[in-house]
Protein backbone atom coordinates (compact mmCIF):
# COMPACT_ATOMS: atom_id res chain seq x y z
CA UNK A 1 0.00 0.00 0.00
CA UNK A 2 1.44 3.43 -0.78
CA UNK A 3 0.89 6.53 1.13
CA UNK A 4 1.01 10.41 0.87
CA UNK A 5 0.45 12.99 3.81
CA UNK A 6 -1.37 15.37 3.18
CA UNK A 7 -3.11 18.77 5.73
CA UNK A 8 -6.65 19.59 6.26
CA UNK A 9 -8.01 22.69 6.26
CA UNK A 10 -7.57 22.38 10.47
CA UNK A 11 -4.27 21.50 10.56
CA UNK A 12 -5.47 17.82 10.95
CA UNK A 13 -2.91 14.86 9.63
CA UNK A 14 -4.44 13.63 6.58
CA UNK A 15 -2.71 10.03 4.80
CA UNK A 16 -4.12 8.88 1.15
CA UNK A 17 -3.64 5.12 0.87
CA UNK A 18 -3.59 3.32 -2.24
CA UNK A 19 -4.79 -0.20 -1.24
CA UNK A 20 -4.03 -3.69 -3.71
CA UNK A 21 -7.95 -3.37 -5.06
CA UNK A 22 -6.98 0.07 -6.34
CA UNK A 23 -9.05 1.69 -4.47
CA UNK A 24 -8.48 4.70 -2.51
CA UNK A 25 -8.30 5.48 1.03
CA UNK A 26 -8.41 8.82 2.79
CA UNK A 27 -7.03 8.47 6.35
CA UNK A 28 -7.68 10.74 9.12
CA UNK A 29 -5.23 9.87 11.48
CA UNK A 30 -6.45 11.89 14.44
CA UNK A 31 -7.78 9.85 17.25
CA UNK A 32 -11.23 10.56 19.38
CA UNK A 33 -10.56 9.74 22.50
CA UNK A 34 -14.24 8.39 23.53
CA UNK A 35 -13.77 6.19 20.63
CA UNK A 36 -10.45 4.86 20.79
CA UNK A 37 -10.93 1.16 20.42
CA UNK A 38 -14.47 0.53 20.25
CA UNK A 39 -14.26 -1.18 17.20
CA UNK A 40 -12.43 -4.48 18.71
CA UNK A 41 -14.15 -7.02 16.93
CA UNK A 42 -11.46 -9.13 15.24
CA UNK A 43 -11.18 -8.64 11.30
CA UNK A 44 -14.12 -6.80 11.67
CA UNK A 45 -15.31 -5.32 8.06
CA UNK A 46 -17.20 -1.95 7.84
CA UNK A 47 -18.84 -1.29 4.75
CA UNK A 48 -19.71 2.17 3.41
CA UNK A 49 -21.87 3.06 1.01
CA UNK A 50 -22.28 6.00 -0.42
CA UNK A 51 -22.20 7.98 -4.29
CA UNK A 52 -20.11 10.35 -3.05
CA UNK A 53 -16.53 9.44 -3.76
CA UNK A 54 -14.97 12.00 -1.56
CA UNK A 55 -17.26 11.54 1.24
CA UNK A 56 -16.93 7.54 1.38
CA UNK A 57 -13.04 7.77 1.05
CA UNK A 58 -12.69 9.98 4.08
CA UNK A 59 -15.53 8.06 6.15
CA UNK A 60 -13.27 4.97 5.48
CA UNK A 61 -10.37 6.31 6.38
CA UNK A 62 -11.62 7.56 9.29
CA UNK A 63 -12.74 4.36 10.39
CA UNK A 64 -9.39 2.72 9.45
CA UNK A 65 -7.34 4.96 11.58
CA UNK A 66 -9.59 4.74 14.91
CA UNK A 67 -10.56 1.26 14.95
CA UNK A 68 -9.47 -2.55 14.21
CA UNK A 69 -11.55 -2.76 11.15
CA UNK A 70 -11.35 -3.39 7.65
CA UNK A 71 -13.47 -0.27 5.35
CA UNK A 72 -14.55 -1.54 1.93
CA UNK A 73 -17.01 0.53 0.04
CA UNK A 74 -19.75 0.88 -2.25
CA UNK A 75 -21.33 3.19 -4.53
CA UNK A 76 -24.56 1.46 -6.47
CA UNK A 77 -26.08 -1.57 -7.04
CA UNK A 78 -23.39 -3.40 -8.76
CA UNK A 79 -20.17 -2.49 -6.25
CA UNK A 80 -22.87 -2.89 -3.30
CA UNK A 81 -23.20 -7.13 -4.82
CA UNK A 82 -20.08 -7.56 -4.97
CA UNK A 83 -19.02 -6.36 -1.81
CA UNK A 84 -21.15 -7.97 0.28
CA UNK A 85 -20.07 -11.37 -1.82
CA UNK A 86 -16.25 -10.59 -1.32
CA UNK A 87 -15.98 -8.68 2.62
CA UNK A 88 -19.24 -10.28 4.26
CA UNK A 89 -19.41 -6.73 6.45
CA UNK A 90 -20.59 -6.89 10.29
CA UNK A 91 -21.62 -2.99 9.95
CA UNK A 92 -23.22 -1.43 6.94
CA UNK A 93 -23.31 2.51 6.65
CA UNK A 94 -25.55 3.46 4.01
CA UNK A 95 -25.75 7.35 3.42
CA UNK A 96 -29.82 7.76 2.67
CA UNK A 97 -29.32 10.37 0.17
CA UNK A 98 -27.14 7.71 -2.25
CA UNK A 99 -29.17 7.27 -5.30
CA UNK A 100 -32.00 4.52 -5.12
CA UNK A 101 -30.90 4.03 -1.42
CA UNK A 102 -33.95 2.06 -0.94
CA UNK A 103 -33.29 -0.65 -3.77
CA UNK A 104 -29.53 -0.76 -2.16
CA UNK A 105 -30.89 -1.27 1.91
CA UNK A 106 -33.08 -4.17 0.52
CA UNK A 107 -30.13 -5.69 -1.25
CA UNK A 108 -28.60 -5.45 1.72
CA UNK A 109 -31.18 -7.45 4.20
CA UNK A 110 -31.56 -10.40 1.04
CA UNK A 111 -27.80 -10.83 0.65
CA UNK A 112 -25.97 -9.74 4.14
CA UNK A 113 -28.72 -10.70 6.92
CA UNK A 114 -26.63 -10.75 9.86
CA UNK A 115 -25.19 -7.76 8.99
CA UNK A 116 -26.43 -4.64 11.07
CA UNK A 117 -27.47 -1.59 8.96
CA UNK A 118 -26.94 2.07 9.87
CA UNK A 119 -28.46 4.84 8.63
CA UNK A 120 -26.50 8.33 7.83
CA UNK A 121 -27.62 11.74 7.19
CA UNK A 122 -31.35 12.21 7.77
CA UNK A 123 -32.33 15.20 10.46
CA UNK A 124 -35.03 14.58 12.92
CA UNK A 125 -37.56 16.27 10.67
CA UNK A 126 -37.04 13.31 8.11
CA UNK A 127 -40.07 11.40 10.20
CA UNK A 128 -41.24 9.28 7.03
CA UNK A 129 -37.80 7.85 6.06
CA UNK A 130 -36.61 7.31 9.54
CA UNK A 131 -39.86 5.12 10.10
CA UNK A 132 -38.77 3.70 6.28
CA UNK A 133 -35.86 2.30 7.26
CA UNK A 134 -37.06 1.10 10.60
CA UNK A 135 -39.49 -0.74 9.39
CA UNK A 136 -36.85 -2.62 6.84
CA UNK A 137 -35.00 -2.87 9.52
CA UNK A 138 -31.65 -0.89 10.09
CA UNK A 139 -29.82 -1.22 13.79
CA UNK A 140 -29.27 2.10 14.26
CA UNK A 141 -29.34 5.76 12.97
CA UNK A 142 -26.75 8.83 12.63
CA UNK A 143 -28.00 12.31 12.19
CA UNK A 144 -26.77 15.26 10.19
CA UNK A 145 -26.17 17.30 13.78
CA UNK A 146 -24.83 14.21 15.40
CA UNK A 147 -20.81 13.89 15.24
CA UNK A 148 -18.28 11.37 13.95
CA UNK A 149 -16.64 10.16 17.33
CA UNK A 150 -21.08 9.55 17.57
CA UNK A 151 -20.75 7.57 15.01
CA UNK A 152 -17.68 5.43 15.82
CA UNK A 153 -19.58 4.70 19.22
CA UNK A 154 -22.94 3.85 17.27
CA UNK A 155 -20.80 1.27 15.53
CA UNK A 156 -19.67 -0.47 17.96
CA UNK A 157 -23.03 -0.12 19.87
CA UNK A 158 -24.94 -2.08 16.36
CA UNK A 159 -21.65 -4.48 16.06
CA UNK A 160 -22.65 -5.56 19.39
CA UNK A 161 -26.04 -6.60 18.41
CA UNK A 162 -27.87 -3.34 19.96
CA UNK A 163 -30.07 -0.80 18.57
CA UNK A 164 -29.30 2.56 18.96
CA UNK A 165 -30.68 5.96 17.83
CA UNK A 166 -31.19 8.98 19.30
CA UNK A 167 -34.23 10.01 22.33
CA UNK A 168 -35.78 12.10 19.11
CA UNK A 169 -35.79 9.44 16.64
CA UNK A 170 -37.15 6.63 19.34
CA UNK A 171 -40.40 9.26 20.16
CA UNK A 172 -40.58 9.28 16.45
CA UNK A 173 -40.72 5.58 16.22
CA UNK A 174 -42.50 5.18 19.45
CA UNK A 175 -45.07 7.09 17.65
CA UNK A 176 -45.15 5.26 14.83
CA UNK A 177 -45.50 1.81 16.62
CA UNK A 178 -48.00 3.38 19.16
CA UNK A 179 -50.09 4.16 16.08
CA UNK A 180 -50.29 0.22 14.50
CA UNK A 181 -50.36 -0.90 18.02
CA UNK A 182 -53.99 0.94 18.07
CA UNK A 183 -55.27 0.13 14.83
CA UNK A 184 -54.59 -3.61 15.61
CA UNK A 185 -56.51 -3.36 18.95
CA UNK A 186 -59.65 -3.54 17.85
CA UNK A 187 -59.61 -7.58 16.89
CA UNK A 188 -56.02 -8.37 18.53
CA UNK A 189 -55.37 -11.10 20.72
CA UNK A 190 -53.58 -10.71 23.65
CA UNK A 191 -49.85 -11.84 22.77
CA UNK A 192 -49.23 -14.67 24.82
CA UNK A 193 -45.09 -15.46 25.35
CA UNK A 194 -43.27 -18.21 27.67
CA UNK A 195 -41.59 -17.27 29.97
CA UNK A 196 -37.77 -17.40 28.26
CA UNK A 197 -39.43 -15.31 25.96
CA UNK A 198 -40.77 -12.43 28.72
CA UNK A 199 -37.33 -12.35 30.35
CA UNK A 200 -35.73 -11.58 27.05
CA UNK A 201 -38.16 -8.95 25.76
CA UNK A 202 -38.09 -7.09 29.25
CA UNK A 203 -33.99 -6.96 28.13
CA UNK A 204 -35.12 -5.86 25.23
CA UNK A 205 -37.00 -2.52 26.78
CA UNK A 206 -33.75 -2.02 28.75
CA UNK A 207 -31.37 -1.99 25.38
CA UNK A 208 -29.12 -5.18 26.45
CA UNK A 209 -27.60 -6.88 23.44
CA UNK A 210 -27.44 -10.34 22.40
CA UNK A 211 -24.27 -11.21 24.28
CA UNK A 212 -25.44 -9.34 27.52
CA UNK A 213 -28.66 -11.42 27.38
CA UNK A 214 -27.04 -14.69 27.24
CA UNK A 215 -24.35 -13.97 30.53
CA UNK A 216 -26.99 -12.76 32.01
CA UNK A 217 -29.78 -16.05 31.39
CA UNK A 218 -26.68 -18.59 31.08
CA UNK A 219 -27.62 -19.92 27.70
CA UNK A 220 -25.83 -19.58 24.09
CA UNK A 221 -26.15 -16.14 21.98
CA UNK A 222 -27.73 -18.07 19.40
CA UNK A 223 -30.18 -19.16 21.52
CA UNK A 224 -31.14 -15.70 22.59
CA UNK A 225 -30.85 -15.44 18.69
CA UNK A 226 -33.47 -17.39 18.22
CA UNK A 227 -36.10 -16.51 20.96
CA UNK A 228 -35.50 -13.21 19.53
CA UNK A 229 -36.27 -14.04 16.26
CA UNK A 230 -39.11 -15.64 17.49
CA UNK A 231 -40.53 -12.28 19.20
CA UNK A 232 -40.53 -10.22 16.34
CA UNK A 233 -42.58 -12.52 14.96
CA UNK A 234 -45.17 -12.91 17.09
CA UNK A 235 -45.07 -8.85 17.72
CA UNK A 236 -45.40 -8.61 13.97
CA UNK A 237 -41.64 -6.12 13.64
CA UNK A 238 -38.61 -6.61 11.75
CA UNK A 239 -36.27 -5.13 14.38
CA UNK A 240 -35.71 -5.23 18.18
CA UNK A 241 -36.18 -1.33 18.84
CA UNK A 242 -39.44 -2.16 17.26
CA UNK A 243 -40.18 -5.17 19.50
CA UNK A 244 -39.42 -3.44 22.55
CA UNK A 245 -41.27 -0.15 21.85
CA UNK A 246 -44.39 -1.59 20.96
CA UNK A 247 -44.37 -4.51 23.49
CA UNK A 248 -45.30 -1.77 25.51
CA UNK A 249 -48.58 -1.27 24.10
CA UNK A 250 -50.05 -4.84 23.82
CA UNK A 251 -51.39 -6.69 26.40
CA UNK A 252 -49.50 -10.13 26.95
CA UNK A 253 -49.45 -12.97 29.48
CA UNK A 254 -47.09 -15.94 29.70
CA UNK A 255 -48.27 -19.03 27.89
């Protein structure tokens, strides 16, 4: 890999990396201290996507200088196939404004399942696209007003197998959920759960992840894998902010 330093306009330390694949890499090499090795899963792959070429070169370097991750990136629908076929990425940042964004997130969820989906640069006024992408199913969001050392944390926070977004966009989604919780009401039954399955949507409400839930119940992750997967489909959701917002609007009782 060669390299060439280069200044930003703050004085900042700035490295251009030409990697094997020819693509390039824009490096900030200053370090944010709240965010200094939060990425630590190993050969962890990050995957931006994004039409802008300048903005997904810096966002990858960014994320190669502060964590222990591997940045690959995509632009449309053919570079998005292929690199999900060639990295298999953990984390998936998909800028909302890229061009047919929504054909690319649903590429996504068929071809990378597991992976966990965030998405970049919507403001809180953006209420029908942050429900949008709920409701396919993305792990977490990052604002326009929200920062970048935000956004290394809210990586490792959806890595981790938790959802995260901000107290505005929950109301928004609590909203949302409150909403179809009321027009289903009126013939619902009440949701009836065992008892694995209570314990692990009350750890739900409180944010735990996957691997918190399993120390904490003394069974496998992919067990708690399962009973989750279970829950959103019996609540009827295709993520677990979902689940636990509206599992406070139903009525349930253990089975």
């Amino acid at each position: 890999m060669r390299s060439a330093a280069l200044t930003g306009a703050r004085g900042e330390a700035l490295v251009v990396s030409q990697a094997e694949n020819g693509q390039r890499v824009l490096q900030d090499t200053r370090m944010f201290p709240a965010a200094r090795g939060v990425l630590t899963a190993p050969e962890m792959t990050v995957l931006v996507v994004d039409d802008s070429k300048l903005y997904r070169e810096y966002l990858a370097g960014v994320i190669a200088a502060n964590a222990a991750a591997r940045p690959t990136m995509a632009w449309d629908l053919d570079s998005l196939t292929a690199a999900l076929h060639d990295s298999a990425p953990m984390v998936i940042l998909l800028n909302v404004a890229t061009r047919n964004s929504a054909v690319l997130l649903r590429r996504m969820f068929s071809s990378a399942p597991g992976a966990q989906v965030i998405a970049m640069g919507m403001s809180e006024d953006d209420e029908p696209e942050i429900v949008a992408c709920a409701e396919a199913g993305v792990a977490g969001y990052h604002l326009r007003n929200e920062s970048l050392e935000d956004l290394l944390i809210l990586i490792r926070k959806v890595a981790a197998g938790e959802s995260a977004c901000s107290p505005a966009v929950s109301a928004i989604l609590l909203r949302r959920l409150s909403a179809l919780a009321a027009q289903r009401q009126g013939g619902a039954e009440e949701l009836v759960l065992t008892s694995r399955e209570t314990q692990i949507l009350r750890m739900l409400e409180a944010g735990a992840s996957n691997r918190e839930i399993a120390e904490t119940l003394c069974i496998a992750v992919h067990t708690v894998k399962n009973h989750v997967h279970n829950l959103l489909t019996k609540l009827g959701v295709s993520s677990r902010a979902q689940a636990a917002a509206i599992s406070r609007t139903i009525p349930r009782r253990e089975a």
